[in-house]
Protein backbone atom coordinates (compact mmCIF):
# COMPACT_ATOMS: atom_id res chain seq x y z
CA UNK A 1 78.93 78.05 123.54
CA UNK A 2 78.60 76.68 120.50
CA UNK A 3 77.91 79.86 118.82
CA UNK A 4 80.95 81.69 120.60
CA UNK A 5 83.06 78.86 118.95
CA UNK A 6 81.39 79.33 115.60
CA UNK A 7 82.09 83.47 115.58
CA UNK A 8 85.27 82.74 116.81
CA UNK A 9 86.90 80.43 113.73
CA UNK A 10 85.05 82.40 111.33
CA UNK A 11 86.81 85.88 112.33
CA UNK A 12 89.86 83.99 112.37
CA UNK A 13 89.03 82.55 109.13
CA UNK A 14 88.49 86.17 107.85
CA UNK A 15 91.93 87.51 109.42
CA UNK A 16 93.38 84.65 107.94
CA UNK A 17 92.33 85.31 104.38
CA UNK A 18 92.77 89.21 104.60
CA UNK A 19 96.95 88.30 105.47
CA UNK A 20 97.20 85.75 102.57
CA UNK A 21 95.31 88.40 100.21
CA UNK A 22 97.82 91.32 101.30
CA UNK A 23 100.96 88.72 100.56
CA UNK A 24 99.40 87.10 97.63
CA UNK A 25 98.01 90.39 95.34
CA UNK A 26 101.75 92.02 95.01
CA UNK A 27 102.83 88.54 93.80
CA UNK A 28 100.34 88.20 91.46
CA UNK A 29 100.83 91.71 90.03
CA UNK A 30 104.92 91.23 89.58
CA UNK A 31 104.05 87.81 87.50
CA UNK A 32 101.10 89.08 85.77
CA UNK A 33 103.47 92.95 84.57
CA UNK A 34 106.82 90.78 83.83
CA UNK A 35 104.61 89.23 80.70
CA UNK A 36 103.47 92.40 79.66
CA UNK A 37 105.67 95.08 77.35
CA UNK A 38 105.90 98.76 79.12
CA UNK A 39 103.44 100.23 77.49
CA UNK A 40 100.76 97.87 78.66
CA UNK A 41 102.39 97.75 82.21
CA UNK A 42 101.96 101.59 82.15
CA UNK A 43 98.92 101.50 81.05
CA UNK A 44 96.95 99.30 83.95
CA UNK A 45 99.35 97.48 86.10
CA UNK A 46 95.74 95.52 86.90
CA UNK A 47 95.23 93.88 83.62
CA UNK A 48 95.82 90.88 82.09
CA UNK A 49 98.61 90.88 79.43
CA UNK A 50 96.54 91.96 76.15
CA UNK A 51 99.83 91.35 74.46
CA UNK A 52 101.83 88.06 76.12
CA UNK A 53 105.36 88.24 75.76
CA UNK A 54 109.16 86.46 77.42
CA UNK A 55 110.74 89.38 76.02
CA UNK A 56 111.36 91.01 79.21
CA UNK A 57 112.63 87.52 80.42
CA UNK A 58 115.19 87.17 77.84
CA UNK A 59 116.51 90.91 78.44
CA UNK A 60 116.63 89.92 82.38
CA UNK A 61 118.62 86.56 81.92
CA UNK A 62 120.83 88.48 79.79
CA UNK A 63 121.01 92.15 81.69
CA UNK A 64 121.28 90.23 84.98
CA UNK A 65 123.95 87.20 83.58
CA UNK A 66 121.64 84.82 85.18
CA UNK A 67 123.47 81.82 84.83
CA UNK A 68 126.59 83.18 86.76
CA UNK A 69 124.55 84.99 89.26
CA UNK A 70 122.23 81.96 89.83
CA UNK A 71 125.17 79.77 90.30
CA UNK A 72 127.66 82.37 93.11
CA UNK A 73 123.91 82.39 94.88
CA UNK A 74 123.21 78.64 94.86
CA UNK A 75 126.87 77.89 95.85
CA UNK A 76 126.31 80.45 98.42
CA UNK A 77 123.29 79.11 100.07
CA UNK A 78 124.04 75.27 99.90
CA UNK A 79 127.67 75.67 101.49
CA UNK A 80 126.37 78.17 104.11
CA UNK A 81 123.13 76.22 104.65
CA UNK A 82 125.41 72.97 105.09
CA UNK A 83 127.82 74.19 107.77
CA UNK A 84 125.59 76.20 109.33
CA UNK A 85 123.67 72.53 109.81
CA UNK A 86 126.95 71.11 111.03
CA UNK A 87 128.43 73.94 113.05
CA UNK A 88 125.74 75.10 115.16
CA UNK A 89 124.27 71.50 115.63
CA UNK A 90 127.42 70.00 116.94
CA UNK A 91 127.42 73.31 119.40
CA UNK A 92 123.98 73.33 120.65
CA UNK A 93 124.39 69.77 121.27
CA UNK A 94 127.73 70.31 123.17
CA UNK A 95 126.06 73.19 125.05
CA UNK A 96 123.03 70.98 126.61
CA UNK A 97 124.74 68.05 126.92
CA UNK A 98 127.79 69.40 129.17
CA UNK A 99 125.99 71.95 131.56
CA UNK A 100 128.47 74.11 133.46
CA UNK A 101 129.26 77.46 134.11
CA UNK A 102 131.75 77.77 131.32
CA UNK A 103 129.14 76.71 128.75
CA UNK A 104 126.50 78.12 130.25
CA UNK A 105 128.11 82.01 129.78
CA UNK A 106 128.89 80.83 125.91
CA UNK A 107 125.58 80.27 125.30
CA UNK A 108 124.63 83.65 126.64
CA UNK A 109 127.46 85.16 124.32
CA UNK A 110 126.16 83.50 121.23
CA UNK A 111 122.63 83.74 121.38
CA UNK A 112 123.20 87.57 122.00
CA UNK A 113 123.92 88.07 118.65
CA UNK A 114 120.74 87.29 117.69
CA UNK A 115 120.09 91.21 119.06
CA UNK A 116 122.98 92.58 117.16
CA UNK A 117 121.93 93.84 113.88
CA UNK A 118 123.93 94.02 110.83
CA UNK A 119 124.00 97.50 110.11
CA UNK A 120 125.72 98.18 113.69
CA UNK A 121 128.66 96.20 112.81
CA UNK A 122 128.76 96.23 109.21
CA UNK A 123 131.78 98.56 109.11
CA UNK A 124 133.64 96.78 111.56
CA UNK A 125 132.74 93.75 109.51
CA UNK A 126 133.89 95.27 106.49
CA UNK A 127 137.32 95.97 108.23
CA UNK A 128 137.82 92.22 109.74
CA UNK A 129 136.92 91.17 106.03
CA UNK A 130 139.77 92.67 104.47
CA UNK A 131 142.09 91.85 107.12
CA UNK A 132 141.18 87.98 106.96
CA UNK A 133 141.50 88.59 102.86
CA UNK A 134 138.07 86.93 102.40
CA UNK A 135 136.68 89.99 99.94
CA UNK A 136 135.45 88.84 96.79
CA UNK A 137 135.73 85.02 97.53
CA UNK A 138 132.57 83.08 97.54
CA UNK A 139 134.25 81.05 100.49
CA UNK A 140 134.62 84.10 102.15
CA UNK A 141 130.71 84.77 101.82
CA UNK A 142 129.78 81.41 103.07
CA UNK A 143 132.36 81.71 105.50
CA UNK A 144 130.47 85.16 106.99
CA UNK A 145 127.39 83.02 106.70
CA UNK A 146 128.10 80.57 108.86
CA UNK A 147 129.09 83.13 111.44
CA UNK A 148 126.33 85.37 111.53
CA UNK A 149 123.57 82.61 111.31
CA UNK A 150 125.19 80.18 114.26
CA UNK A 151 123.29 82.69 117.00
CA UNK A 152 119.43 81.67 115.86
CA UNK A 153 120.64 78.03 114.57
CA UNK A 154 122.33 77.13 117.74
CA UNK A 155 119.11 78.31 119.89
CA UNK A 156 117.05 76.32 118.13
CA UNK A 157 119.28 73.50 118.02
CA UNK A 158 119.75 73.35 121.52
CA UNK A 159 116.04 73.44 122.19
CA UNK A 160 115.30 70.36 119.90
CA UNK A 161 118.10 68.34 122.14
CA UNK A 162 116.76 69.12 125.47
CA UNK A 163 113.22 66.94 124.12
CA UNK A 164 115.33 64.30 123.11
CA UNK A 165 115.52 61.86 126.00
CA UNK A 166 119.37 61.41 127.34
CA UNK A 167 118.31 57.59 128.35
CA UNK A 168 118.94 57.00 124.57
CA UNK A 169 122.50 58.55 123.99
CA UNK A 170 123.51 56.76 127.22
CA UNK A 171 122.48 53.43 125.75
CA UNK A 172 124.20 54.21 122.70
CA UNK A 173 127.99 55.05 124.62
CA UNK A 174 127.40 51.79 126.62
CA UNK A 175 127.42 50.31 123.01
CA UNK A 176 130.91 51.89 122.28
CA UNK A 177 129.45 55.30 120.59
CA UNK A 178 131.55 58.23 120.96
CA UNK A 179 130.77 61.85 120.93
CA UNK A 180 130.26 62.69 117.43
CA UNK A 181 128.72 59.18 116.41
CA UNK A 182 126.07 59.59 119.22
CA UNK A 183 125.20 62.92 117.72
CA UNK A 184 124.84 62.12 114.35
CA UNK A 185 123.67 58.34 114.35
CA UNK A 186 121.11 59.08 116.95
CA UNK A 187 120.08 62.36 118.17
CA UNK A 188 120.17 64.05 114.96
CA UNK A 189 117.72 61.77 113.23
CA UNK A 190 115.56 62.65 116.30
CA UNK A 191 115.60 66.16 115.78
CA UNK A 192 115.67 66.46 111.67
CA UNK A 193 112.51 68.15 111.89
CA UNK A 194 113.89 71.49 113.50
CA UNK A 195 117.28 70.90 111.36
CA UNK A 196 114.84 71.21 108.15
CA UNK A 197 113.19 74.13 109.58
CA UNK A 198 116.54 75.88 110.26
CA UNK A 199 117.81 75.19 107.11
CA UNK A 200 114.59 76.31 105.51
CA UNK A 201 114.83 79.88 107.33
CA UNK A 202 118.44 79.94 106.27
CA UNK A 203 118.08 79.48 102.20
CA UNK A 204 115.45 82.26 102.36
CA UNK A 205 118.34 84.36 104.22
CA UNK A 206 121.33 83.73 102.26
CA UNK A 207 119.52 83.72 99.03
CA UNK A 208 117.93 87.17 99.45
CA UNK A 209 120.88 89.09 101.29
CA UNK A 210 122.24 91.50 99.82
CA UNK A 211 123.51 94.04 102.27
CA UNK A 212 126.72 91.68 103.30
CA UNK A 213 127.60 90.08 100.21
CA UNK A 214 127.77 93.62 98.31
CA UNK A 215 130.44 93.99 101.02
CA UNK A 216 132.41 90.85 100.21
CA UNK A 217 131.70 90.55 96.72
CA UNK A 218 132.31 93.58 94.76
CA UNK A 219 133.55 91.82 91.42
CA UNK A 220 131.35 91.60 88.43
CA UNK A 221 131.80 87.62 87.88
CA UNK A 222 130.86 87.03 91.34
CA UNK A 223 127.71 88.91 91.76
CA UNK A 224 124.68 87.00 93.64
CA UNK A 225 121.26 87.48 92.03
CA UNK A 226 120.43 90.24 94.26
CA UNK A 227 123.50 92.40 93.68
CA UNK A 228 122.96 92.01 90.18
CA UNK A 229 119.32 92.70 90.42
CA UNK A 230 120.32 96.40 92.31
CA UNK A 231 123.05 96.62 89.99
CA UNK A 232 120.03 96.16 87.05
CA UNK A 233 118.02 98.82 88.92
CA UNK A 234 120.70 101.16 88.95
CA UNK A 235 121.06 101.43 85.40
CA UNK A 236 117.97 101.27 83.90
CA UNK A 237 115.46 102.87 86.44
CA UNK A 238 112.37 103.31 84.64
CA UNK A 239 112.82 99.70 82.90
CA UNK A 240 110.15 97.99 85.10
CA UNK A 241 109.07 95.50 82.03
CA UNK A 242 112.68 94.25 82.64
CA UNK A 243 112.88 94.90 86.91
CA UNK A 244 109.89 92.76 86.91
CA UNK A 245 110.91 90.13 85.09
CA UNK A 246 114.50 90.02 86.99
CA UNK A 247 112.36 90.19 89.82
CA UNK A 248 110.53 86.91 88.83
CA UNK A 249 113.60 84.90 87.70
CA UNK A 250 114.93 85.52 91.24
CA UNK A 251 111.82 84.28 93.06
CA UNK A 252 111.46 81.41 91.09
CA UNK A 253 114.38 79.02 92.69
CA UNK A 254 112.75 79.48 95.96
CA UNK A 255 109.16 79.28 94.79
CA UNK A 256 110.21 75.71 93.02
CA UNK A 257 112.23 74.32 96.57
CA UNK A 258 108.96 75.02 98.69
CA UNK A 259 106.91 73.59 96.28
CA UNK A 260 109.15 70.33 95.95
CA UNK A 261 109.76 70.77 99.82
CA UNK A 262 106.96 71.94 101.13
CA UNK A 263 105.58 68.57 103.22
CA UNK A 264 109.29 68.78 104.44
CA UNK A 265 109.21 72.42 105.42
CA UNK A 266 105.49 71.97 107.35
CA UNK A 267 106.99 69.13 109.34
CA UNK A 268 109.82 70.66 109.86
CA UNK A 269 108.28 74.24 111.49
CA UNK A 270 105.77 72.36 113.51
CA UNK A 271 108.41 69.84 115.23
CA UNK A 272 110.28 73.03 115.30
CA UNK A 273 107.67 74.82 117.36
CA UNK A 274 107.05 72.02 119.57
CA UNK A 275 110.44 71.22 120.41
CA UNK A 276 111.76 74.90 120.50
C-alpha cells in the first residue's frame, strides 16, 4: 500500500515538473535573447549572452512609447478590475440572496455568456461601440470590460455567498444594516479570498487583450502595450532583438504583482476553489 502511494506521488511529481519545464524554458529563452544583439540571437537562441547588452530595451521603450502604453494599460486594468469587483459582487450577492423565478432566469442569462466567445460578436460589438460613441476612449474600454467579464465574476461571486452563513447578515439587519452595508461590512470581508482570485484572473485578462481594445482604441496616444507591441511587429518583422525585448517589458508588470501578491493570489484561488 505503501508502495502504491510512493509510485503514485512520484509520477505525479514527474508530471508536475515536465508542465512547469514546458512553461518555464520559453520564458527563459525570451529573457535570456532580449539581452543578446541579433547576431548572437541568430546565432544560438540557446546560449548565454556572450555579448550583454539593454540596447534592445532602450529601442523597445522607445519603438513601443512605453510610458504611454504602460499607463492606457494600467488605467485599463485597475478601473475594469475595480468595477468589475463592485458590479458583479453586488449582483451575485443580489442573485443568492433573493431567490425567485425572476432572478433565477437572470442568472441563467448572464452566466451564458461565459459560452459566447468574442469573435462571434465582435462585429456586432464593434457596431454597438460606435453607436454608444465609446471608440477610442479609455472609459469606453473599461466600460466593455466590465461587461464582458461580469458572466465568470458573477458565478464565482455567487458561489462564495452561498458558504457564507445567512445567520450572520440577519444579525447584522436586526442591528439596523441595510442592503449595501450588510454586503460590504460583512459578507464581503468573508469572501475576499475569491474577490482576490477574481480580480487576479481579471488583470491577466485586461492586461493581455488585445483583440477588443484594437477595436475601441484605434488612436496612436491611446494604444495599450499589446496593440503597440503588434503594431511593433508589424513594422519591423525580422527585429526579434527588439520583439523580445518589447516582449519582456510587457511581462514584467505582471511578473512584479504576482511576485508582491503572490501569498494573496494562493489564498485567494484556494478559498476560491473551496467556496466555488
Amino acid at each position: 500500500m505503501k508502495r502504491s502511494e510512493n509510485l503514485r506521488i512520484g509520477f505525479s511529481l514527474l508530471i508536475l515538473i515536465i508542465s512547469v519545464t514546458i512553461v518555464i524554458i520559453p520564458l527563459v529563452l525570451v529573457v535570456i535573447n532580449s539581452f543578446k544583439p541579433y547576431s548572437e540571437i541568430a546565432e544560438n537562441i540557446s546560449a548565454l549572452p556572450k555579448e550583454f547588452t539593454l540596447r534592445n530595451y532602450q529601442q523597445a521603450w522607445k519603438r513601443l512609447n512605453f510610458p504611454t502604453v504602460f499607463k492606457n494599460t494600467l488605467f485599463i486594468a485597475v478601473f475594469s478590475n475595480i468595477g468589475s469587483i463592485i458590479f458583479a459582487g453586488m449582483t451575485g450577492y443580489w442573485i443568492v440572496r433573493h431567490p425567485c423565478r425572476f432572478t433565477k432566469v437572470w442568472y441563467l442569462l448572464i452566466i451564458a455568456g461565459m459560452s459566447v466567445p468574442f469573435q462571434g460578436i465582435m462585429i456586432t460589438f464593434a457596431k454597438m461601440a460606435g453607436f454608444l460613441k465609446i471608440t477610442n476612449h479609455l472609459y469606453g474600454a473599461v466600460i466593455s470590460n466590465w461587461v464582458f467579464s461580469m458572466p465568470m465574476s458573477m458565478f464565482l461571486t455567487a458561489g462564495a455567498v452561498k458558504s457564507v452563513p445567512y445567520d450572520i447578515e440577519e444579525s447584522a439587519r436586526i442591528d439596523g444594516c441595510g442592503p449595501l452595508r450588510t454586503y460590504w461590512i460583512i459578507v464581503f470581508p468573508l469572501i475576499k479570498g475569491t474577490v482576490f482570485t477574481i480580480a487576479s484572473l481579471n488583470i491577466i485578462t485586461y492586461w493581455n487583450d488585445y483583440l477588443m481594445t484594437q477595436f475601441l482604441l484605434t488612436k496612436k496616444g491611446l494604444r495599450t502595450i499589446q496593440i503597440a507591441m503588434q503594431s511593433l511587429f508589424n513594422e519591423a518583422f525580422f527585429a526579434w532583438d527588439t520583439a523580445l525585448g518589447a516582449i519582456s517589458l510587457s511581462m514584467l508588470p505582471l511578473f512584479l504583482f504576482f511576485i508582491f501578491a503572490q501569498k494573496q493570489v494562493l489564498d485567494g484561488v484556494a478559498a476560491g476553489a473551496v467556496k466555488g
